[in-house]
Protein backbone atom coordinates (compact mmCIF):
# COMPACT_ATOMS: atom_id res chain seq x y z
CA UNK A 1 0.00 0.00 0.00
CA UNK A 2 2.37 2.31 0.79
CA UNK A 3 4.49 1.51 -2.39
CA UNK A 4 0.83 2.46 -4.36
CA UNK A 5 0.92 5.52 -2.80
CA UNK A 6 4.47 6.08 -3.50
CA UNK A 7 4.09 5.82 -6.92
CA UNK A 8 1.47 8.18 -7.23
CA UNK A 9 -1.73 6.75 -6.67
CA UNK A 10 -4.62 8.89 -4.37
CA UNK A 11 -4.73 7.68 -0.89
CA UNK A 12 -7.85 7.84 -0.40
CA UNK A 13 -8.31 5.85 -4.16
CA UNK A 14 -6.28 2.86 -2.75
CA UNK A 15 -8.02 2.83 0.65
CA UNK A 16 -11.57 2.74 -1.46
CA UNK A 17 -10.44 -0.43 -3.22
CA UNK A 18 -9.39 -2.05 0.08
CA UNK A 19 -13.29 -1.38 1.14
CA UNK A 20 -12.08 0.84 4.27
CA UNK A 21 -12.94 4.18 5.39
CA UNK A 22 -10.58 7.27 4.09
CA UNK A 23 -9.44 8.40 7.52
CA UNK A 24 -7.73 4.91 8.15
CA UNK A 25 -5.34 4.81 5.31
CA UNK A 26 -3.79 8.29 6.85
CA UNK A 27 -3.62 6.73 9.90
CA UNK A 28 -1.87 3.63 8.66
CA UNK A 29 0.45 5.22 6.58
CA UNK A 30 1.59 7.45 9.46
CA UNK A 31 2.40 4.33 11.53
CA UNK A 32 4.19 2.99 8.61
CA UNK A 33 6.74 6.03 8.71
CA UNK A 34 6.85 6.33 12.23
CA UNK A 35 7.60 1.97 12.74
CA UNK A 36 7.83 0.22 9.67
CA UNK A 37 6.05 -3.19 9.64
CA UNK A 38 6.39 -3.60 12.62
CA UNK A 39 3.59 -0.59 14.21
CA UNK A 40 0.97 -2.02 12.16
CA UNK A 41 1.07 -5.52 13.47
CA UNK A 42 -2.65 -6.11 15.35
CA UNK A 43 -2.52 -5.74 19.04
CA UNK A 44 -4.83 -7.27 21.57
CA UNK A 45 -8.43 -6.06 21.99
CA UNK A 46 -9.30 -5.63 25.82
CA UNK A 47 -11.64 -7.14 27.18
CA UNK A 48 -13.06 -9.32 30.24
CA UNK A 49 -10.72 -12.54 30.32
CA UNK A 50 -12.67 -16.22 29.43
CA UNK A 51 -13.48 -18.04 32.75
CA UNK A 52 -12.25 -21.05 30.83
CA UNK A 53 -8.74 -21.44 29.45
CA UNK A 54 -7.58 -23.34 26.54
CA UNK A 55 -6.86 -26.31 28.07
CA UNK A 56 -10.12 -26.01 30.02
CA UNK A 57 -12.10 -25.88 26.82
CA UNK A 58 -9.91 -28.81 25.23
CA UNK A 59 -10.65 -30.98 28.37
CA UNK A 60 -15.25 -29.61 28.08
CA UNK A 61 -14.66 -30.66 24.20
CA UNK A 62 -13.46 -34.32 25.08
CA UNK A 63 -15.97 -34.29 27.37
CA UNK A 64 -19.31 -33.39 26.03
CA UNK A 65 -18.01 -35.89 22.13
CA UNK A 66 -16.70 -38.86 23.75
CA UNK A 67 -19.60 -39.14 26.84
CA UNK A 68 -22.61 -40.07 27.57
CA UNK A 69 -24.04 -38.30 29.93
CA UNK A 70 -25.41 -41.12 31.80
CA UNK A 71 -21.78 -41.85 32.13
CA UNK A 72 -21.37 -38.32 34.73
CA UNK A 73 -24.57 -39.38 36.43
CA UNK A 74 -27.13 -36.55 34.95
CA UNK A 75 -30.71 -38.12 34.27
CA UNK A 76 -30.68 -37.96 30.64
CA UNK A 77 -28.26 -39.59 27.96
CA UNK A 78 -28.43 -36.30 25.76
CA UNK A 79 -26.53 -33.30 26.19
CA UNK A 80 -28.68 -29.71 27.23
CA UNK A 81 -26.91 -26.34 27.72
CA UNK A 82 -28.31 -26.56 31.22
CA UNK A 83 -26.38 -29.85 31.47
CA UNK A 84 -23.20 -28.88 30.25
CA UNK A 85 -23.85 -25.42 32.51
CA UNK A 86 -23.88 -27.50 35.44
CA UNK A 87 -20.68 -30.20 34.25
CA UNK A 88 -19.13 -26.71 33.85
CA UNK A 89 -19.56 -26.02 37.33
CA UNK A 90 -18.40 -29.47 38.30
CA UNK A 91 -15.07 -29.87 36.60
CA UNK A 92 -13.61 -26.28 36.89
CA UNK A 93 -15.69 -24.45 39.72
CA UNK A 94 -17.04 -21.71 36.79
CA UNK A 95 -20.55 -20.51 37.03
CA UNK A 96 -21.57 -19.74 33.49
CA UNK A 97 -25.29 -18.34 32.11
CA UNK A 98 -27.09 -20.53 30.05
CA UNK A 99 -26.63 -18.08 27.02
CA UNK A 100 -23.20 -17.63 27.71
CA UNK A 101 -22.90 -21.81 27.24
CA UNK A 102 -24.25 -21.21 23.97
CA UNK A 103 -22.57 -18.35 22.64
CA UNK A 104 -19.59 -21.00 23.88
CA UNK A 105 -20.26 -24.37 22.08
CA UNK A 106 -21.19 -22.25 18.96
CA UNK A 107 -17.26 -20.97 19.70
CA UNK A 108 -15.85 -24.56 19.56
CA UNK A 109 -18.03 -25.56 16.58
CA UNK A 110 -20.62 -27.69 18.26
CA UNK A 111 -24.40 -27.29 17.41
CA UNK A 112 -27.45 -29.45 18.24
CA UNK A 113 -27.62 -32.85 16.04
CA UNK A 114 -30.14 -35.74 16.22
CA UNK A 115 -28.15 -38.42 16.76
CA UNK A 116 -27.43 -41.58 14.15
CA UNK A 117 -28.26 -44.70 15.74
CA UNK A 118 -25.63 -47.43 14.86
CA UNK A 119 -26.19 -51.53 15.38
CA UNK A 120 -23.33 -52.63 17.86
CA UNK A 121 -23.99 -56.21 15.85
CA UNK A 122 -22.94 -54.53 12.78
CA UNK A 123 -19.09 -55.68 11.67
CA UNK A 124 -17.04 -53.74 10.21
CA UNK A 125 -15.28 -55.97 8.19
CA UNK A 126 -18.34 -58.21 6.91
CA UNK A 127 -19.36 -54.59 5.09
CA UNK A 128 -15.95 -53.83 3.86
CA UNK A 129 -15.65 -57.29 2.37
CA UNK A 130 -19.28 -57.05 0.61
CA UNK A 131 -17.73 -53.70 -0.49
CA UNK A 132 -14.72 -54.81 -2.02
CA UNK A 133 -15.44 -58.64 -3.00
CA UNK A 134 -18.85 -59.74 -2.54
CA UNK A 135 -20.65 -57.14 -4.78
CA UNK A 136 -18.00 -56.94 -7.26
CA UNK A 137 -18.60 -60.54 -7.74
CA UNK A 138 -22.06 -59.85 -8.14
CA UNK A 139 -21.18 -56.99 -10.81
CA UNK A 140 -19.64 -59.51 -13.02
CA UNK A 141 -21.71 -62.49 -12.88
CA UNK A 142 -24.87 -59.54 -14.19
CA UNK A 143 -22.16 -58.69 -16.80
CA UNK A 144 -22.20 -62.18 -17.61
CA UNK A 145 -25.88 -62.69 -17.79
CA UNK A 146 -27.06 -59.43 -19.19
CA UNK A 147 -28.76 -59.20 -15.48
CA UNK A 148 -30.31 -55.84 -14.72
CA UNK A 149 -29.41 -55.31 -11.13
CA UNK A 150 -31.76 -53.58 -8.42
CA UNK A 151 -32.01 -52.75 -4.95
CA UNK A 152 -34.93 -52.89 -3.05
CA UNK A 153 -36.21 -52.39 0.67
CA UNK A 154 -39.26 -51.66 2.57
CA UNK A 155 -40.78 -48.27 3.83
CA UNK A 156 -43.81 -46.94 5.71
CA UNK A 157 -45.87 -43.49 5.69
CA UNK A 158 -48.95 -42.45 7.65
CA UNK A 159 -51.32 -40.00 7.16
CA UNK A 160 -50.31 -37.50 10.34
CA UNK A 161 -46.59 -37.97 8.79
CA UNK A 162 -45.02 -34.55 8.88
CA UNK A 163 -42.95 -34.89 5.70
CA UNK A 164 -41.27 -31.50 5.49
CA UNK A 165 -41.20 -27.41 6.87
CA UNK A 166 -41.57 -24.56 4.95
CA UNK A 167 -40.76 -20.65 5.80
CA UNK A 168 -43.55 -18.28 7.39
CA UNK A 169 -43.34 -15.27 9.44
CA UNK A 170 -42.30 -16.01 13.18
CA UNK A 171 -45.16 -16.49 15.85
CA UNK A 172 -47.72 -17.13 12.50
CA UNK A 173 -47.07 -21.04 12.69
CA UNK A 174 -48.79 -22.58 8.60
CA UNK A 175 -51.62 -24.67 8.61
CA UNK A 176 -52.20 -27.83 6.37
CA UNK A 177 -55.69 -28.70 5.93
CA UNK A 178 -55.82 -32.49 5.71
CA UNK A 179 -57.47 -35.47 6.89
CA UNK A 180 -58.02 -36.44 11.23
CA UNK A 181 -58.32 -40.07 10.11
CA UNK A 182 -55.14 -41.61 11.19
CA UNK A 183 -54.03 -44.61 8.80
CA UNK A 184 -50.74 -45.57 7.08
CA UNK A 185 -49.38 -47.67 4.12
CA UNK A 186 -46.34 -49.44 3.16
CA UNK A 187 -44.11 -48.72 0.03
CA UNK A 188 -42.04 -51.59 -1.28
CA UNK A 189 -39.40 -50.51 -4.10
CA UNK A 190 -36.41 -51.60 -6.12
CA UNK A 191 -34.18 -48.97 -7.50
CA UNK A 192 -31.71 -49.78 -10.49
CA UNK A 193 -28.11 -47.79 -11.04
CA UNK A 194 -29.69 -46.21 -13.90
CA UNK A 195 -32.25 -44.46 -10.73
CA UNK A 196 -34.95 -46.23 -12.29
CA UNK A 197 -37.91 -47.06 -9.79
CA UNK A 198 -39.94 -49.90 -9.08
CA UNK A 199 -42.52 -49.88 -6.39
CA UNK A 200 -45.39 -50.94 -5.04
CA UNK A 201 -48.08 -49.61 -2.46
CA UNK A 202 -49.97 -51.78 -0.07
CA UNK A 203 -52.26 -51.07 3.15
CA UNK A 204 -50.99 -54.39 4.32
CA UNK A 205 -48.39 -55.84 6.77
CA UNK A 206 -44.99 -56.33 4.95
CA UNK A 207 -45.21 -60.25 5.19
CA UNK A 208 -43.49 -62.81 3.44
CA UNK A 209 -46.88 -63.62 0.74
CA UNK A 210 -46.96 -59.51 0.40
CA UNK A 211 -43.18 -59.54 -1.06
CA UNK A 212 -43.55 -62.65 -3.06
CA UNK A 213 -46.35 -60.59 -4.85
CA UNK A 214 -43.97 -57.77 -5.41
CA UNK A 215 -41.43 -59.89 -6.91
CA UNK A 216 -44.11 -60.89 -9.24
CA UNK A 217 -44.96 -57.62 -10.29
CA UNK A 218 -41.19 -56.55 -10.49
CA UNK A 219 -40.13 -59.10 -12.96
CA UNK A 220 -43.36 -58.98 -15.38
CA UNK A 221 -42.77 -58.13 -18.72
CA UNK A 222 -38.83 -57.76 -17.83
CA UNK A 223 -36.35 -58.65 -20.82
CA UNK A 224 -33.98 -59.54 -18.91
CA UNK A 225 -32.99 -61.14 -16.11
CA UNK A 226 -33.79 -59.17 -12.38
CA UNK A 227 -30.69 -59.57 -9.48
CA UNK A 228 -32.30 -58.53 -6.55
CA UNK A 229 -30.26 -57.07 -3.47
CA UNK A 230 -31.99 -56.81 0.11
CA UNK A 231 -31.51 -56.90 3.50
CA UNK A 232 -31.73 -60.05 5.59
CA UNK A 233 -35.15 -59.06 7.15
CA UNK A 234 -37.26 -62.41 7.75
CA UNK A 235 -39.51 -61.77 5.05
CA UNK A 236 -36.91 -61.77 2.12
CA UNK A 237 -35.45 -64.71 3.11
CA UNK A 238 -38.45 -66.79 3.87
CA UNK A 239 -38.67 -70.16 2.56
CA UNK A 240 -41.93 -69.16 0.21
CA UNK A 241 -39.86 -66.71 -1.35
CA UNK A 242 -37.04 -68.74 -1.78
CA UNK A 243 -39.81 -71.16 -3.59
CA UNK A 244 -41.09 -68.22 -5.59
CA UNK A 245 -37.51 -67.00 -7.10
CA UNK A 246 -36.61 -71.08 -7.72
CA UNK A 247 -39.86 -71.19 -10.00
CA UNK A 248 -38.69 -68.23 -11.87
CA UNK A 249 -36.62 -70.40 -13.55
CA UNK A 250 -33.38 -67.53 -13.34
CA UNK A 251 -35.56 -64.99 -14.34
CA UNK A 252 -34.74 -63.61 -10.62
CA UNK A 253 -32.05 -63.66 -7.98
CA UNK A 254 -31.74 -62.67 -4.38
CA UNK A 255 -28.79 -61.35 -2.61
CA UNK A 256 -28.12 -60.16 0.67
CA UNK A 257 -26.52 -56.88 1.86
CA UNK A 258 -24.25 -58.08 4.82
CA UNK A 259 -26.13 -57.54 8.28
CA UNK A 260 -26.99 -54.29 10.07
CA UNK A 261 -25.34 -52.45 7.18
CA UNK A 262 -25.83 -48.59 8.07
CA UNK A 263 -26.72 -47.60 5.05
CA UNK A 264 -30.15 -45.37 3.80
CA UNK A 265 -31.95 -47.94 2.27
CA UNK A 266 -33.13 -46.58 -1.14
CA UNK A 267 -36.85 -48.05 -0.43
CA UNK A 268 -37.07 -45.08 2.15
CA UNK A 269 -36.96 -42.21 -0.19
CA UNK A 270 -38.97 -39.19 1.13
CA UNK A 271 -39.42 -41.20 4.67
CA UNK A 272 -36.72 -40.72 7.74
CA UNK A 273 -34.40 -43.32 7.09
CA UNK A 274 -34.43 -46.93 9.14
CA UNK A 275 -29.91 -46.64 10.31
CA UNK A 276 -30.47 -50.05 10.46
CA UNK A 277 -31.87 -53.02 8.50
CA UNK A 278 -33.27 -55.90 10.48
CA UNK A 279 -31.40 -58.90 11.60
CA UNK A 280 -30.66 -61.38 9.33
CA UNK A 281 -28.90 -65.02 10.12
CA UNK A 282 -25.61 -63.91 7.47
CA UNK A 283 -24.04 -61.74 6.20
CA UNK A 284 -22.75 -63.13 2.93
CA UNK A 285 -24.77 -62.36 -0.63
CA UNK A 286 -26.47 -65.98 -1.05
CA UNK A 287 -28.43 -66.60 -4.38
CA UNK A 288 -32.13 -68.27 -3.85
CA UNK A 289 -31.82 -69.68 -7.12
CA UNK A 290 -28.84 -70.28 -9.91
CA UNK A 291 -30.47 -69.67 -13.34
CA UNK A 292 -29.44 -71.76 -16.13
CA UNK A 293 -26.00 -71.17 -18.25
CA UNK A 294 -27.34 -68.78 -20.87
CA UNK A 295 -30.86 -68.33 -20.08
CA UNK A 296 -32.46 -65.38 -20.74
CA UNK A 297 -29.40 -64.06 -22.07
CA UNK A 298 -28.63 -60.59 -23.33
CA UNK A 299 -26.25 -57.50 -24.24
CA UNK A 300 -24.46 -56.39 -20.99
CA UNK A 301 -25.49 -52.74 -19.68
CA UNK A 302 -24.28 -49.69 -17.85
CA UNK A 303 -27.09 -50.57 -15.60
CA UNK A 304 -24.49 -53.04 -13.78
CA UNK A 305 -21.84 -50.38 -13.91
CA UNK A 306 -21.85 -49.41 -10.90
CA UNK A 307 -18.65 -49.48 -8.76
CA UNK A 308 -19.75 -48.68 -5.60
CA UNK A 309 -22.56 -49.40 -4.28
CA UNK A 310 -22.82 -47.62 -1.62
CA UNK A 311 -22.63 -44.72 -3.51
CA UNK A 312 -26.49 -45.72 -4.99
CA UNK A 313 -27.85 -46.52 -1.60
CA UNK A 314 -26.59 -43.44 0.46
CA UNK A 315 -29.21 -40.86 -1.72
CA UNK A 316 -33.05 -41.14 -0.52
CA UNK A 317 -35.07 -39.52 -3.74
CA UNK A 318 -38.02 -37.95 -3.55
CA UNK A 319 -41.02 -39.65 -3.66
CA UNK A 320 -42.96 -40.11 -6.89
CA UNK A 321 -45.43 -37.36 -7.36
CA UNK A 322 -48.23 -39.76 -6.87
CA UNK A 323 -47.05 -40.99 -3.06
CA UNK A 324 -46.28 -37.18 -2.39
CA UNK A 325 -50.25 -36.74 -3.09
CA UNK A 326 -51.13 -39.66 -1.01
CA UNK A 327 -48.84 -38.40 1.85
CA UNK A 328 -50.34 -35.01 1.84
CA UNK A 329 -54.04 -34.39 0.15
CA UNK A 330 -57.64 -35.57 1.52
CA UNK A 331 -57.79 -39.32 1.27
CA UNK A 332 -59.35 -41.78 2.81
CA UNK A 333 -58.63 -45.36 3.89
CA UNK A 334 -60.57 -46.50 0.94
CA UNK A 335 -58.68 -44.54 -1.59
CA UNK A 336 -55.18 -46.72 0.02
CA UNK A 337 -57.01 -49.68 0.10
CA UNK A 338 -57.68 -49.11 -3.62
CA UNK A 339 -54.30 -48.25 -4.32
CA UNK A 340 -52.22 -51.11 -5.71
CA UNK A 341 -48.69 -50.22 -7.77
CA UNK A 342 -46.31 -51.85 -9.79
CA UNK A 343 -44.94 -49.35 -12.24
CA UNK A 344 -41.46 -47.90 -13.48
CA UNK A 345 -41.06 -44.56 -12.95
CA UNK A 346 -38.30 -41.92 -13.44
CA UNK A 347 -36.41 -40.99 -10.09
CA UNK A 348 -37.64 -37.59 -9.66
């Protein structure tokens, strides 16, 4: 700066391309004469010390990421401001306002999170190896096949489910007009690499007989051979679905994400996500059926090109138009019960 102004340029030119008031560039350019570098070097700003040190706050960090709560005997096993106001007091003898425990955490980058609830049963390893060996394997023998491969889970919706928020002047809370009948459905749906959807709606339990029906419905009309991936929930591997694919005659196949994978299942799209799938008996990717060498046999496609699959599950669509209707207009139990699916739709 002061070489700019050296050279010729207005003072008060440079300081308006810095975005800083004229009277500060005289006053830094005095300093500059006076002390060099040196004088303009940012001092201190006075102020109140913290009540908490560095190490102090170091040592509340630890504390409040790597505890329970239940662990320092308080009632509850989530964290509160009033909580960590009165572990505060505790550990370091500090008395500290509620606010001022705010204005804190938001200081050491914590904020308020609903927390992700993890399986203990889940291993590691099993997913790493269905990662890296088991799925590729899969990958290949589709290849092989011309196999379209899909994944496919289970979800449920209600009619008092609050599926989203919305902006609106504070204290002036919006109103939905919609039906005091209380009543739900279930969504079953496959999803492809390609984001094509499969899915059907039922008012019905998610049995066994209810997903054999699906699997119907998903492989009419196909061209192509259907590989299936689920989770090890009771009803995909029950023995009359296991019956079902064997009768297909390698039309369909069934494999088996390892178990407790904690992964959003892409069934749940517009529905809070189930961490967890149920607990299955293995964790390895068994068939239900092998289909014949060459059956059904056609050109490979990107479908299958997927090298991660993880990287399909993780995103949770939107739902169709159609279920966003169903989840937020006028219906009745009637128009559910009425309501039976099986279609391919574009992910929206």
């Amino acid at each position: 700066m002061e070489r700019v102004v050296r050279d010729g340029e207005s003072p008060e030119v440079v300081i308006r391309a810095l975005g800083f008031n004229r009277s500060v560039i005289y006053e830094w350019l005095g300093r500059f004469r006076r002390g060099g570098m040196a004088a303009l070097e940012a001092k201190p700003v006075p102020g109140r010390p913290a009540k908490l040190g560095a190490t102090d706050m170091q040592r509340l960090v630890r504390t409040i990421t790597s505890k329970n709560p239940l662990q320092l005997r308080f009632p509850f096993a989530l964290w509160t401001r009033s909580m960590i106001q009165e572990l505060i007091w505790r550990e370091f003898g500090v008395s500290l306002s509620q606010s001022a425990v705010g204005r804190m955490q938001r200081r050491l980058g914590l904020s308020p999170q609903r927390p992700l609830f993890r399986a203990y049963q889940q291993d590691p390893q099993a997913v790493q190896r269905w990662r890296e060996e088991e799925y590729p394997a899969i990958q290949k023998l589709a290849k092989a096949e011309g196999a379209v491969i899909y994944f496919g889970d289970e979800a449920g919706i209600r009619s008092d489910h609050h599926s989203g928020t919305t902006w609106a002047p504070q204290g002036q809370t919006p109103v939905v007009r919609t039906t005091g009948n209380r009543f739900g459905m279930n969504l079953m749906s496959a999803v492809s690499a390609k984001g094509q959807l499969r899915f059907m709606v039922t008012p019905d339990r998610m049995t066994a007989l209810v997903f054999v029906e699906f699997l119907r419905r998903l492989i009419h009309n196909q061209e192509r051979p259907v590989f299936l991936i689920v989770d090890n929930h009771s009803t995909h591997r029950a023995r009359i679905a296991n019956d079902f694919v064997v009768k297909t005659s390698g039309r369909l196949r069934l494999f088996y994400l390892p178990s407790y994978s904690p992964v959003a299942e892409p069934g749940r799209v517009g529905v809070a996500p189930r961490e967890e799938p149920s607990a299955g008996t293995s964790g390895d990717h068994r068939t239900a059926a092998v289909s014949p060498a060459g059956a059904h046999r056609s050109p490979p496609s990107a479908e299958t090109d997927v090298s991660d699959p993880w990287l399909l599950l993780r995103p949770r669509p939107p739902l169709h138009p159609l279920i966003c209707r169903l989840a937020n207009a006028r219906i009745s139990k009637h128009d559910v019960n009425s309501l039976q699916l099986s279609t391919a739709v574009p992910v929206c």
